[in-house]
C-alpha atoms as a PDB file:
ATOM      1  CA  UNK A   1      30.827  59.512   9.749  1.00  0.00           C
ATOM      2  CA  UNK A   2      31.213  59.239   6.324  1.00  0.00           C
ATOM      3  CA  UNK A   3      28.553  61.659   5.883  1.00  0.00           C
ATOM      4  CA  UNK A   4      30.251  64.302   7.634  1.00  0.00           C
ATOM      5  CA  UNK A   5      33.622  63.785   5.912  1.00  0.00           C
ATOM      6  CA  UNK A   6      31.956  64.253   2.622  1.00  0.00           C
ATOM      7  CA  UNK A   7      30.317  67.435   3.797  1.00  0.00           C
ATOM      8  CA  UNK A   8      33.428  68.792   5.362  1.00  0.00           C
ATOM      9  CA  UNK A   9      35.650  67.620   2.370  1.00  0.00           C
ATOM     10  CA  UNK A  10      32.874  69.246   0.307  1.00  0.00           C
ATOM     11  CA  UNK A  11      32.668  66.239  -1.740  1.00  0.00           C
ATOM     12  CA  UNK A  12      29.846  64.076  -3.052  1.00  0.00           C
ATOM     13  CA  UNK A  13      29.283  60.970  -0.745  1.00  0.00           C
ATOM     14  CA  UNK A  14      29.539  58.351  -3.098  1.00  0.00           C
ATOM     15  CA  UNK A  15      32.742  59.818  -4.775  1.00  0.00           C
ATOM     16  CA  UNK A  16      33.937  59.576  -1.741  1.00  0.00           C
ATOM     17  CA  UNK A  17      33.235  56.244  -0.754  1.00  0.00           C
ATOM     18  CA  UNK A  18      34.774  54.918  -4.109  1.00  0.00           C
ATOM     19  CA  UNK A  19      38.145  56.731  -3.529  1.00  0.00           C
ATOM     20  CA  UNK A  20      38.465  55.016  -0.001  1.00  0.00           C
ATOM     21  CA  UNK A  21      37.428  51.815  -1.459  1.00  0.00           C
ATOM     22  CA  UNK A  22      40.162  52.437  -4.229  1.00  0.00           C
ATOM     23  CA  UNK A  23      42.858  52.330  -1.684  1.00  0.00           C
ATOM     24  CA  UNK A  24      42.859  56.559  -0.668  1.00  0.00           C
ATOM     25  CA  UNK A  25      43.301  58.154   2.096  1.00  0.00           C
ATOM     26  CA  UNK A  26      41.239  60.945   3.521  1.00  0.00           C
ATOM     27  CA  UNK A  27      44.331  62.896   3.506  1.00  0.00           C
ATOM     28  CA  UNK A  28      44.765  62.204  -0.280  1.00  0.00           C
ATOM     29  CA  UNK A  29      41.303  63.026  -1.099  1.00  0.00           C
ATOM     30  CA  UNK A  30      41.128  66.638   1.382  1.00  0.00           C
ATOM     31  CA  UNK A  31      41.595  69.558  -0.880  1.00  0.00           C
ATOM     32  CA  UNK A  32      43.937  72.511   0.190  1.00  0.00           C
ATOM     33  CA  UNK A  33      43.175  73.588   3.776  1.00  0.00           C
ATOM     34  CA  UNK A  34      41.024  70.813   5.142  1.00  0.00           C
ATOM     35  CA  UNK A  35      42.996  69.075   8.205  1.00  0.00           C
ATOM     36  CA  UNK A  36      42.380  66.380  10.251  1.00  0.00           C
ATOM     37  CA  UNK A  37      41.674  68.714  13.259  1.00  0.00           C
ATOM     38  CA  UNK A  38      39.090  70.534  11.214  1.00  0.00           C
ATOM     39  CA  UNK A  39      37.955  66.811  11.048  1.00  0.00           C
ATOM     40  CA  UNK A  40      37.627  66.114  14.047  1.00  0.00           C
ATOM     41  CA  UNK A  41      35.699  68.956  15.028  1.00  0.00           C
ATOM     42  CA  UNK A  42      33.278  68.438  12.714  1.00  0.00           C
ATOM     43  CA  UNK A  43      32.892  64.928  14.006  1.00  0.00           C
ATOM     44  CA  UNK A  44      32.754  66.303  17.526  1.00  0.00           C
ATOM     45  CA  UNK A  45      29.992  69.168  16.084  1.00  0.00           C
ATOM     46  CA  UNK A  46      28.031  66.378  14.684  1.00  0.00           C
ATOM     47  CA  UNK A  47      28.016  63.803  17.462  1.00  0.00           C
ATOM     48  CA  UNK A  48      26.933  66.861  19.519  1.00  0.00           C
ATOM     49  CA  UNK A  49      23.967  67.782  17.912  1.00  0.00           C
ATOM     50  CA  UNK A  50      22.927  64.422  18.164  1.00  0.00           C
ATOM     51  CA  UNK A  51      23.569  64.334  21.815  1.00  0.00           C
ATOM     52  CA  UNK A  52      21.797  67.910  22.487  1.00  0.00           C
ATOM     53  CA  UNK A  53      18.638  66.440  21.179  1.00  0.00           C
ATOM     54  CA  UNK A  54      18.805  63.803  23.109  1.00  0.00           C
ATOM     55  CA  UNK A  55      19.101  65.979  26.106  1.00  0.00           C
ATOM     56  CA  UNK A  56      16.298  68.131  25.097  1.00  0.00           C
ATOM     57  CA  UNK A  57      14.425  65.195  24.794  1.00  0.00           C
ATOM     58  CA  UNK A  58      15.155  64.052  28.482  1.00  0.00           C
ATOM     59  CA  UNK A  59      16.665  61.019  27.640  1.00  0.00           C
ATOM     60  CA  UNK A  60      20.130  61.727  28.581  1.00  0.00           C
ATOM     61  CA  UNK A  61      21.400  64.135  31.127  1.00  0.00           C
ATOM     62  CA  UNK A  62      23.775  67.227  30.390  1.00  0.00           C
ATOM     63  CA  UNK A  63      26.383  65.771  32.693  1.00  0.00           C
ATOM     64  CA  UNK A  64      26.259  62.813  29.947  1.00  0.00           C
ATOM     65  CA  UNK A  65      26.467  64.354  27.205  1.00  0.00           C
ATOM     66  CA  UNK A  66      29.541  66.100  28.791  1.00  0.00           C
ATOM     67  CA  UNK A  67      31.112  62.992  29.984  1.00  0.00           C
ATOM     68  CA  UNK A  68      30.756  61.329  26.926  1.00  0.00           C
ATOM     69  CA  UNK A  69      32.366  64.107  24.677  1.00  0.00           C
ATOM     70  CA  UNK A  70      35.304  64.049  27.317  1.00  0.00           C
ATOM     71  CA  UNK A  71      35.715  60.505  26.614  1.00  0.00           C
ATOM     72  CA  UNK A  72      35.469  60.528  22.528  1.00  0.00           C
ATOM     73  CA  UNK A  73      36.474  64.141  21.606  1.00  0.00           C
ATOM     74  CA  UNK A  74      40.465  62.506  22.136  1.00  0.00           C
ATOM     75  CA  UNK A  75      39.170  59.251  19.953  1.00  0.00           C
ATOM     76  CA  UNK A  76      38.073  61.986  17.241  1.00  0.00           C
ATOM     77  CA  UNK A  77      41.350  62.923  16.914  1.00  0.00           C
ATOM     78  CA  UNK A  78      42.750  59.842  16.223  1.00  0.00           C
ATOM     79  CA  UNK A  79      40.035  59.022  14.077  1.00  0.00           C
ATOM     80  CA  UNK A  80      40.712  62.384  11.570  1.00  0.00           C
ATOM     81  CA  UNK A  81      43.883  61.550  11.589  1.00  0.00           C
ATOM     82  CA  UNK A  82      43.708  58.368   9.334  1.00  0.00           C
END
């Protein structure tokens, strides 16, 4: 996860990391127009990818992947929202 908010904060990794171990939020680090929604979906973009492959690959079903992203996409949310 941290991966993904340093790409969609479009901030180095590492910076990043240091300014939430120095006591700052992700809402203090965003720059102008980044939300936690946009968050979120990037979270929910990512985790989805990973699931598709795993589909393609047969080792999940479709009707997985789609139960599973019913069950975290509201988790996401919450998540971004920190």
């Amino acid at each position: 996860m941290l991966s993904v908010t340093a790409t969609y904060l479009g901030v180095d990794k590492s910076a990043l990391k240091d300014s939430l171990r120095a006591g700052k939020t992700i809402a203090d680090i965003a720059p102008a127009g980044k939300t936690a929604a946009g968050l979120s979906d990037a979270f929910a973009a990512a985790l989805k990818s990973k699931l598709d492959a795993k589909v393609s690959a047969q080792r999940i079903t479709q009707a997985d992947e789609d139960a599973f992203m019913a069950k975290v996409d509201p988790k996401l949310d919450a998540f971004a929202e920190m």
